[in-house]
C-alpha atoms as a PDB file:
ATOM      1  CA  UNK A   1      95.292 139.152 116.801  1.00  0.00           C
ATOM      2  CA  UNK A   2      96.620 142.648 117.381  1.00  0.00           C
ATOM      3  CA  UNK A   3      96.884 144.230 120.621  1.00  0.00           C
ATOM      4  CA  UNK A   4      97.371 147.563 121.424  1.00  0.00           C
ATOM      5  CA  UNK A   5      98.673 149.856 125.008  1.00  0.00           C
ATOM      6  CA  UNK A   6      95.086 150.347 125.410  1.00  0.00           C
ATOM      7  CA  UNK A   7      94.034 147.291 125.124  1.00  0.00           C
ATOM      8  CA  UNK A   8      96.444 146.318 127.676  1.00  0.00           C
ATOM      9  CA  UNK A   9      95.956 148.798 129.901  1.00  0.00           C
ATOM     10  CA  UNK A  10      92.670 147.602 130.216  1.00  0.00           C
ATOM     11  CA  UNK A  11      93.109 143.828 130.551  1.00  0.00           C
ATOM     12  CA  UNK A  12      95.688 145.007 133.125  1.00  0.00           C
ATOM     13  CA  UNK A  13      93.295 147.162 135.092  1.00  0.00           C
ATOM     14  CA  UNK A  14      90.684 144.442 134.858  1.00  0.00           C
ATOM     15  CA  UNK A  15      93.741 141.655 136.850  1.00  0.00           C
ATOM     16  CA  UNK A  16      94.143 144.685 138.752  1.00  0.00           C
ATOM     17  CA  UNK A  17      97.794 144.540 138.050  1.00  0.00           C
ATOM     18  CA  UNK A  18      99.869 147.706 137.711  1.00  0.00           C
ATOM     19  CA  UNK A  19     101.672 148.231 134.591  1.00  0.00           C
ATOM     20  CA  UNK A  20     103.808 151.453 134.326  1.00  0.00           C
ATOM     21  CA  UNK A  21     103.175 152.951 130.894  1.00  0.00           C
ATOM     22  CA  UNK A  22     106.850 152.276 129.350  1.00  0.00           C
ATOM     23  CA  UNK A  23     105.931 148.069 130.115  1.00  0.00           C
ATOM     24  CA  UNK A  24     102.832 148.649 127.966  1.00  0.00           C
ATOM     25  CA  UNK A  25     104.777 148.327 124.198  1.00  0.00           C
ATOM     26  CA  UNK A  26     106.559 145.288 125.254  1.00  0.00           C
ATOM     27  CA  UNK A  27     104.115 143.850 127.005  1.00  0.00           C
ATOM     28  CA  UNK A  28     101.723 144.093 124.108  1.00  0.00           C
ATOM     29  CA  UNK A  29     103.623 142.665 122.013  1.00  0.00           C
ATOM     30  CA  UNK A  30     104.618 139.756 124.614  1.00  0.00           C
ATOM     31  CA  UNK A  31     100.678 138.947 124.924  1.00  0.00           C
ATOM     32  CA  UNK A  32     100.528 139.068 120.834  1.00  0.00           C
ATOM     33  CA  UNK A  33     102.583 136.667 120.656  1.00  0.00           C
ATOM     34  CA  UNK A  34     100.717 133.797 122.696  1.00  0.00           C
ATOM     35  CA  UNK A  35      97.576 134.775 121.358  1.00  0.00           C
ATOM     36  CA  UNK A  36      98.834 133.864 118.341  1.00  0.00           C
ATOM     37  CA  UNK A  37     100.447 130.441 119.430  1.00  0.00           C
ATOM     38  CA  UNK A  38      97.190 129.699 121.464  1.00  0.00           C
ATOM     39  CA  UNK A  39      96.060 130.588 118.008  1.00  0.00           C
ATOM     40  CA  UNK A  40      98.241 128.314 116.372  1.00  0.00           C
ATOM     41  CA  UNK A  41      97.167 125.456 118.765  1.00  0.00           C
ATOM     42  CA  UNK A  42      93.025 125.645 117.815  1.00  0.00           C
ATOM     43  CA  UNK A  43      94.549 124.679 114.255  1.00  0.00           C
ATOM     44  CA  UNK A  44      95.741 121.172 115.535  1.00  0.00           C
ATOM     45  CA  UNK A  45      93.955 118.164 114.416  1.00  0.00           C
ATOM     46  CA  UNK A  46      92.540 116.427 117.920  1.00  0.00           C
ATOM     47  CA  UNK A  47      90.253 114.190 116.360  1.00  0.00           C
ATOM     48  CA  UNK A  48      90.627 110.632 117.802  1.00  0.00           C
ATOM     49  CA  UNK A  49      92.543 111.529 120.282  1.00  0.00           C
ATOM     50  CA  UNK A  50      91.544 110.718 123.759  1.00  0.00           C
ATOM     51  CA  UNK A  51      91.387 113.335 126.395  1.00  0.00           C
ATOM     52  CA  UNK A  52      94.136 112.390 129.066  1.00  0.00           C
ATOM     53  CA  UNK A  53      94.859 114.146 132.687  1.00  0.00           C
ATOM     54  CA  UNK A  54      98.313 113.506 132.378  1.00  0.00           C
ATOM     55  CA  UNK A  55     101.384 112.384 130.048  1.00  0.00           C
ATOM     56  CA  UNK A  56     102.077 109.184 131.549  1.00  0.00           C
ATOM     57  CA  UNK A  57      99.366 106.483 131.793  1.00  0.00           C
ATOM     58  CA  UNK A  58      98.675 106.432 135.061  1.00  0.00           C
ATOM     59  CA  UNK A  59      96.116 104.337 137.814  1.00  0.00           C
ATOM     60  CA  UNK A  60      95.334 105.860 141.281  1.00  0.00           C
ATOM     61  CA  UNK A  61      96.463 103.950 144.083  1.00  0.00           C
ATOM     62  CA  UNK A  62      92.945 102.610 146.258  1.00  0.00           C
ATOM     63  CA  UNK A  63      93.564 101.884 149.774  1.00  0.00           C
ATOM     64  CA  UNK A  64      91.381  99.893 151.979  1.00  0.00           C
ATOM     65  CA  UNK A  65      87.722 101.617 152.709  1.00  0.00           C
ATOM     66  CA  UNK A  66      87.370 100.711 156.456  1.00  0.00           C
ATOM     67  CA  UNK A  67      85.617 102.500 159.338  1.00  0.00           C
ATOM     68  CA  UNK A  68      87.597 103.748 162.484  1.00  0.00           C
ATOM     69  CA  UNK A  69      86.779 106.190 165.141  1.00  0.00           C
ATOM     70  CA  UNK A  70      90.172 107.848 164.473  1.00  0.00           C
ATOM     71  CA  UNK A  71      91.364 107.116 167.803  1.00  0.00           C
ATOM     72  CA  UNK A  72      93.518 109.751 168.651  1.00  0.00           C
ATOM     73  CA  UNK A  73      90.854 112.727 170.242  1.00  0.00           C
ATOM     74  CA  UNK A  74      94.135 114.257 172.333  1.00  0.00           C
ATOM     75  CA  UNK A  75      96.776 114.279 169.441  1.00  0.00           C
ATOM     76  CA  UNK A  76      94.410 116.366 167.570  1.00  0.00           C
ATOM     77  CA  UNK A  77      92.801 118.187 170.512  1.00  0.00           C
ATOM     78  CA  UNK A  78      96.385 119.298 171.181  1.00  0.00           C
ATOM     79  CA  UNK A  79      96.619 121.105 168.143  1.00  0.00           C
ATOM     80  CA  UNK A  80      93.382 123.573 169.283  1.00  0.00           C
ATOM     81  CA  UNK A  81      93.515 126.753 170.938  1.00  0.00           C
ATOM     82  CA  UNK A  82      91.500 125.490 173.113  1.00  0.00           C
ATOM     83  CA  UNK A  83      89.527 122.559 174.587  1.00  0.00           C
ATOM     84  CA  UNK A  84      87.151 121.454 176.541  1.00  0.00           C
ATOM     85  CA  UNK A  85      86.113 118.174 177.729  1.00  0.00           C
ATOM     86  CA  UNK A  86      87.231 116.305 174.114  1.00  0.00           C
ATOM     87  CA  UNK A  87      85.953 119.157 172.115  1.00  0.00           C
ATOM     88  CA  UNK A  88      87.127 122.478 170.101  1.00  0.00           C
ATOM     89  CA  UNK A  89      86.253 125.390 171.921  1.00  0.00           C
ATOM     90  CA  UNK A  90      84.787 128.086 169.315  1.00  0.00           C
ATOM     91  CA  UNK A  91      83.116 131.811 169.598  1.00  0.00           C
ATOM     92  CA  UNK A  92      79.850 131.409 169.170  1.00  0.00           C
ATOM     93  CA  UNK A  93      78.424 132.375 166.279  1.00  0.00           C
ATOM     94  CA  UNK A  94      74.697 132.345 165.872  1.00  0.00           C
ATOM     95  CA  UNK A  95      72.864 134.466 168.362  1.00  0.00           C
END
């Protein structure tokens, strides 16, 4: 695939991103270049091969499911801007 400055003057202007007109040359040629490795990668053979989320085989770690009331109201009612009587004081909202 060939791009041109147009071209990338437009897919700039689309990311909103502002690219003087002496970066659009080089910068074509930059985004040539993976296209045509991304290219190069739709050419591998995948088949039998699992899909994996990472390199390493990896489990997640499960911790116990129990219920708690959280217990600690005032350490995290001292984060708020403010509070009243064990709650988050907030603007109201809905009229």
């Amino acid at each position: 695939m060939s791009l041109d400055k147009a071209t990338v003057a437009r897919i700039a202007r689309l990311a909103r991103i502002e690219v003087p007109e002496e970066a659009l040359a080089p910068m074509a040629r930059e985004l040539d270049t993976i296209l045509t490795f991304v290219e190069q990668l739709g050419q591998v053979n995948t088949d039998g091969v699992a899909p994996m989320t990472s390199v390493t085989p990896m489990r997640l770690r499960m911790r116990e499911d129990r219920v708690s009331d959280g217990g600690d109201a005032a350490r995290v009612l001292s984060n708020a801007p403010e509070a009243q009587d064990g709650f988050f004081v907030v603007p109201k909202v809905v009229e």
